[in-house]
PDB file of N, CA and C in Angstrom:
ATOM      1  N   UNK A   1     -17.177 -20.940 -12.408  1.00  0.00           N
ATOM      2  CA  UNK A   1     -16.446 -19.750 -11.972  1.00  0.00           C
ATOM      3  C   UNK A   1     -16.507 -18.703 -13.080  1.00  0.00           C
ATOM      4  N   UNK A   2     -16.615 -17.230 -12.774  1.00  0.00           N
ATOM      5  CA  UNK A   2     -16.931 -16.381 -13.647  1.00  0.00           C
ATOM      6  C   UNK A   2     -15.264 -15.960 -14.016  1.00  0.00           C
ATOM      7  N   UNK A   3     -15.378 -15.237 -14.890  1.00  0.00           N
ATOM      8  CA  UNK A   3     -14.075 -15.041 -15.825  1.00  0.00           C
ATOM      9  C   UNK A   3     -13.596 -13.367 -14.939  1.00  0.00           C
ATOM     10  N   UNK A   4     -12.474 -13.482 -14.743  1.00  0.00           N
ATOM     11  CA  UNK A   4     -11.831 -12.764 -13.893  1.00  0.00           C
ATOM     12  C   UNK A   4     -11.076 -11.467 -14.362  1.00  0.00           C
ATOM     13  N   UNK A   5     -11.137 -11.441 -15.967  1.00  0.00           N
ATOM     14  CA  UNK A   5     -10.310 -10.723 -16.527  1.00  0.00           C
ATOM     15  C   UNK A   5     -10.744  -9.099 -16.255  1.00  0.00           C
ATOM     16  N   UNK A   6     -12.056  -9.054 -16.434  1.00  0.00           N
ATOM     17  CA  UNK A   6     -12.457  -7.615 -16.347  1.00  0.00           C
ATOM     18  C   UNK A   6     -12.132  -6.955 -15.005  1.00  0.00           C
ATOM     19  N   UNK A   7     -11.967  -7.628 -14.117  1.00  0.00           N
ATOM     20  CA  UNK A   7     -11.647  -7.199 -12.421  1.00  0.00           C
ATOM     21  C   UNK A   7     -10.233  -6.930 -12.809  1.00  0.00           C
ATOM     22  N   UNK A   8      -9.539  -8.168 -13.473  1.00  0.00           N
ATOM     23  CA  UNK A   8      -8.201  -7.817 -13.432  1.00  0.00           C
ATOM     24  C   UNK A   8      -7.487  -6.575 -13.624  1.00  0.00           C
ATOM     25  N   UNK A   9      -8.227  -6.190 -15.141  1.00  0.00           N
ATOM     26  CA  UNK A   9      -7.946  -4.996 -15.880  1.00  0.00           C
ATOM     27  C   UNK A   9      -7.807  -3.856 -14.846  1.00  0.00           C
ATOM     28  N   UNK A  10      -9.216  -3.610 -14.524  1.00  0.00           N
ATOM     29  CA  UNK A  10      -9.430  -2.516 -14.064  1.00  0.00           C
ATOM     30  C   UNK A  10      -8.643  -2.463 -12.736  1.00  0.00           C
ATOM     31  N   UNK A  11      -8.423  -2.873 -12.076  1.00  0.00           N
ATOM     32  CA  UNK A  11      -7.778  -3.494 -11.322  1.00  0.00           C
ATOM     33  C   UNK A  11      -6.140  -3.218 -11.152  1.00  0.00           C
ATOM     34  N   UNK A  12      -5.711  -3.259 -12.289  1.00  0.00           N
ATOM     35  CA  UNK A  12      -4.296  -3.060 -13.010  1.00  0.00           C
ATOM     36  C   UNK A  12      -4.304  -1.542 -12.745  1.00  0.00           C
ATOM     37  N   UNK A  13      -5.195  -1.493 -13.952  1.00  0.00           N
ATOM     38  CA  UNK A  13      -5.270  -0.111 -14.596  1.00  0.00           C
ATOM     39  C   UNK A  13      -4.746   1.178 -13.469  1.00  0.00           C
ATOM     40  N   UNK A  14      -5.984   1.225 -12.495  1.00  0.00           N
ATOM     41  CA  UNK A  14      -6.179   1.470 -12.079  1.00  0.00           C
ATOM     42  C   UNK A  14      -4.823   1.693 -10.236  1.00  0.00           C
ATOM     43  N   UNK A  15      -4.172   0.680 -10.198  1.00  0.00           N
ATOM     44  CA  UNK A  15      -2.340   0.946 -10.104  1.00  0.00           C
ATOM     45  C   UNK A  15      -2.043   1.457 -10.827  1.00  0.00           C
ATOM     46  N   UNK A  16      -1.771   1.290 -11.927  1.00  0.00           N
ATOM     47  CA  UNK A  16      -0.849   1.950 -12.963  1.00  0.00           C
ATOM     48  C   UNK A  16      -0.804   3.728 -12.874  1.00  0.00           C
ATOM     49  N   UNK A  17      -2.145   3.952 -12.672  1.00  0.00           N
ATOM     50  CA  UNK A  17      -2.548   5.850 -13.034  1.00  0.00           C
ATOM     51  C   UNK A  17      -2.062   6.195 -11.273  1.00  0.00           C
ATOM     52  N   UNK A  18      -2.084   5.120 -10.425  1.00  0.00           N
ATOM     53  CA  UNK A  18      -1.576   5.569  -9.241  1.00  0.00           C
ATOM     54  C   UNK A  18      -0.226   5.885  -9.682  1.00  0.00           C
ATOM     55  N   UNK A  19       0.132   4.730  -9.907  1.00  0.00           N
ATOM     56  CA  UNK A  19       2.000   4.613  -9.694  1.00  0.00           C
ATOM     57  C   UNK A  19       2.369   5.984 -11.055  1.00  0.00           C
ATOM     58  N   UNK A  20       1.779   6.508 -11.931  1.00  0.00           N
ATOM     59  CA  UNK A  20       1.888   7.911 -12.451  1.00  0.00           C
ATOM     60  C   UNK A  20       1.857   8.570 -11.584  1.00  0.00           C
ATOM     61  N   UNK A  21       0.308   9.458 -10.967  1.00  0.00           N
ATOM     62  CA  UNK A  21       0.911   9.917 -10.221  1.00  0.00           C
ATOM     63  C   UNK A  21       1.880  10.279  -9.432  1.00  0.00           C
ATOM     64  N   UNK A  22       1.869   9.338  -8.701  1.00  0.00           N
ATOM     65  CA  UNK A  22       3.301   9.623  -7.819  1.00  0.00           C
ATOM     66  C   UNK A  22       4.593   9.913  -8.213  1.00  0.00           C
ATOM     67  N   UNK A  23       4.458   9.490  -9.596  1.00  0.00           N
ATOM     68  CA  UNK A  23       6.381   9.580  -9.567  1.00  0.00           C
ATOM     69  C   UNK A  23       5.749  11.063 -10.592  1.00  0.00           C
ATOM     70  N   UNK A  24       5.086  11.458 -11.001  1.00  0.00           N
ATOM     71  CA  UNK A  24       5.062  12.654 -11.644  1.00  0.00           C
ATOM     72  C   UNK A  24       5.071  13.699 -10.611  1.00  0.00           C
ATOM     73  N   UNK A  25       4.569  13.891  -9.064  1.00  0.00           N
ATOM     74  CA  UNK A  25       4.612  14.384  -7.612  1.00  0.00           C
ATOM     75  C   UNK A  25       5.904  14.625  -7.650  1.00  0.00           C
ATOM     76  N   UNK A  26       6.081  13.030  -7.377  1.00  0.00           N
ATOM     77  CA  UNK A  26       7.656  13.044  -6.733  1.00  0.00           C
ATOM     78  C   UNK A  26       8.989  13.944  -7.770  1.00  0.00           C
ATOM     79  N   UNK A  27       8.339  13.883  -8.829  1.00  0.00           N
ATOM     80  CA  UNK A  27       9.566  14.883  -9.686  1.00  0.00           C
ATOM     81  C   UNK A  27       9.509  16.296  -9.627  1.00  0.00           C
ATOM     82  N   UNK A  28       8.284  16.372  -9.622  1.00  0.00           N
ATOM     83  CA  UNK A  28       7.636  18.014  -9.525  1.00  0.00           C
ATOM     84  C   UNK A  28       8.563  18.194  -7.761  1.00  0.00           C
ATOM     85  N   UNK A  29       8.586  17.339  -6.817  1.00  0.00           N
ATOM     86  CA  UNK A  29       8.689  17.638  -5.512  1.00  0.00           C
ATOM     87  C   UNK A  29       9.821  18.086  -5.115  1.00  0.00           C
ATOM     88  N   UNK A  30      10.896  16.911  -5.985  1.00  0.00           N
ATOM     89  CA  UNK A  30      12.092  17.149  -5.643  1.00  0.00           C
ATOM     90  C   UNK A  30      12.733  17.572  -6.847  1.00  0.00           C
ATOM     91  N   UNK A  31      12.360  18.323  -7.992  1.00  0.00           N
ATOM     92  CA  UNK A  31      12.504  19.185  -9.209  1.00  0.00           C
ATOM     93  C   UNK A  31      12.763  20.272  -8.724  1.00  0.00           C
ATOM     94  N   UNK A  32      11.188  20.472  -8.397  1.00  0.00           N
ATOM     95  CA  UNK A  32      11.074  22.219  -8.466  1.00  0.00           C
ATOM     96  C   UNK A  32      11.011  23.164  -7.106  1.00  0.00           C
ATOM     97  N   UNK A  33      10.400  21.868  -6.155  1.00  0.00           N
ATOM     98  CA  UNK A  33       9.936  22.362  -4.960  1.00  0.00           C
ATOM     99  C   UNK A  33      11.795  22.624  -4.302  1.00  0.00           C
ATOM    100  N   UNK A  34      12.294  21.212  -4.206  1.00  0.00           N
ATOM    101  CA  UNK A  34      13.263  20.821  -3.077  1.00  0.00           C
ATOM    102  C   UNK A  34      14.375  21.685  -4.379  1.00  0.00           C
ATOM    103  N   UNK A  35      14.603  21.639  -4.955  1.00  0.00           N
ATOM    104  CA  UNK A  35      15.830  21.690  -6.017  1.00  0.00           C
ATOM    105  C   UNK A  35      16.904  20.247  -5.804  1.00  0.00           C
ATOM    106  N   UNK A  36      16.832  19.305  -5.890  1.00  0.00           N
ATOM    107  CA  UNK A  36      17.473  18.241  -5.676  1.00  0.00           C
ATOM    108  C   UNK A  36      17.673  17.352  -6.355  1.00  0.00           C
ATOM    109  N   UNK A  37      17.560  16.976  -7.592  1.00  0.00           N
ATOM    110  CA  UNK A  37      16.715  16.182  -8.752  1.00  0.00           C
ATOM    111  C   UNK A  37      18.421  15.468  -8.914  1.00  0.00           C
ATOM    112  N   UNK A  38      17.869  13.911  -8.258  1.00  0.00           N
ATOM    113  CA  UNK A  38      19.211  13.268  -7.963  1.00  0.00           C
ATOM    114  C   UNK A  38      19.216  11.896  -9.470  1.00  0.00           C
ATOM    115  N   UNK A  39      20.056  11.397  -9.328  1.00  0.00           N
ATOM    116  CA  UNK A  39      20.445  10.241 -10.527  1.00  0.00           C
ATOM    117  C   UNK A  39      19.403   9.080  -9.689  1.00  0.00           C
ATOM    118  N   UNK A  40      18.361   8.888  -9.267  1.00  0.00           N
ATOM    119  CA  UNK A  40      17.336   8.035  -9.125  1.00  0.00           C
ATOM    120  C   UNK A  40      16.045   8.430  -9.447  1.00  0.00           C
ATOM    121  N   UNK A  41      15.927  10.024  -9.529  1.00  0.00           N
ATOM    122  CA  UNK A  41      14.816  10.558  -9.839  1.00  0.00           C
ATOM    123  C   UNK A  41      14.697  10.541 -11.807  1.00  0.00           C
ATOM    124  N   UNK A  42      15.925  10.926 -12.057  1.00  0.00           N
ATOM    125  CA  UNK A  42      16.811  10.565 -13.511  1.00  0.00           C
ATOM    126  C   UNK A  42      15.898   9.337 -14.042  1.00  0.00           C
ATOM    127  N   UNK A  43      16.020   8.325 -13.300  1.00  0.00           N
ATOM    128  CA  UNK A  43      15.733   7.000 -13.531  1.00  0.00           C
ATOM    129  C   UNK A  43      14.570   6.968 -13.829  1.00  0.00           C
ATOM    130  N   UNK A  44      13.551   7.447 -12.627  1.00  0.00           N
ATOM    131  CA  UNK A  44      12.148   7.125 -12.791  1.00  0.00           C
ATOM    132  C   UNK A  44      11.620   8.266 -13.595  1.00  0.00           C
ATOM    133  N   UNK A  45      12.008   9.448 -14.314  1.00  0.00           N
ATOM    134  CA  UNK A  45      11.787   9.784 -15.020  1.00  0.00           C
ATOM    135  C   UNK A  45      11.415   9.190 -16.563  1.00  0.00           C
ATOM    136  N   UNK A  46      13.240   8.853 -16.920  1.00  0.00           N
ATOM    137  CA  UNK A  46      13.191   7.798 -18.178  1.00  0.00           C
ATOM    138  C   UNK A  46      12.199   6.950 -18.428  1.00  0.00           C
ATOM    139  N   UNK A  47      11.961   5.766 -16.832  1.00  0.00           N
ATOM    140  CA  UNK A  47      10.775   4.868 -17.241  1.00  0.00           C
ATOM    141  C   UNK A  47       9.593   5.836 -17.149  1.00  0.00           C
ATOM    142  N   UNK A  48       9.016   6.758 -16.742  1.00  0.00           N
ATOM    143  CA  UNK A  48       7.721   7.217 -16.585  1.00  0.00           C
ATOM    144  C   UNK A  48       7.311   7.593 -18.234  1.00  0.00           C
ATOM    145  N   UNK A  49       8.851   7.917 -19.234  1.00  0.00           N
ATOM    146  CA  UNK A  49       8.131   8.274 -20.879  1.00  0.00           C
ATOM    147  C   UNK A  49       8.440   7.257 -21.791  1.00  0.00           C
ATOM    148  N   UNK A  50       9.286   5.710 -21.059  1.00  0.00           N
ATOM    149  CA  UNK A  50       8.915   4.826 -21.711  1.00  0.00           C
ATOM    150  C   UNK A  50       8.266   3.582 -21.379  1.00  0.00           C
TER     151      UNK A  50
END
């Protein structure tokens, strides 16, 4: 069996720059667009800069 790690990575990775996206959208969305920027958006902010 061949070694799986390099699929994994990229694989990962490659979620990860999704799941950025989106919550960087989703802040811009309901930031600037909606004006609404509630204590859950708060949240995923914090984790998105740590």
């Amino acid at each position: 069996m061949e070694d799986l790690r390099p699929l994994s990575y990229i694989i990962i990775s490659l979620l990860y720059i999704l799941a950025m996206i989106t919550i960087v959208m989703r802040i811009w969305v309901r930031g600037y667009s909606m004006k609404s920027f509630g204590w859950d958006d708060w949240a995923m902010a914090s984790l998105l800069v740590s």
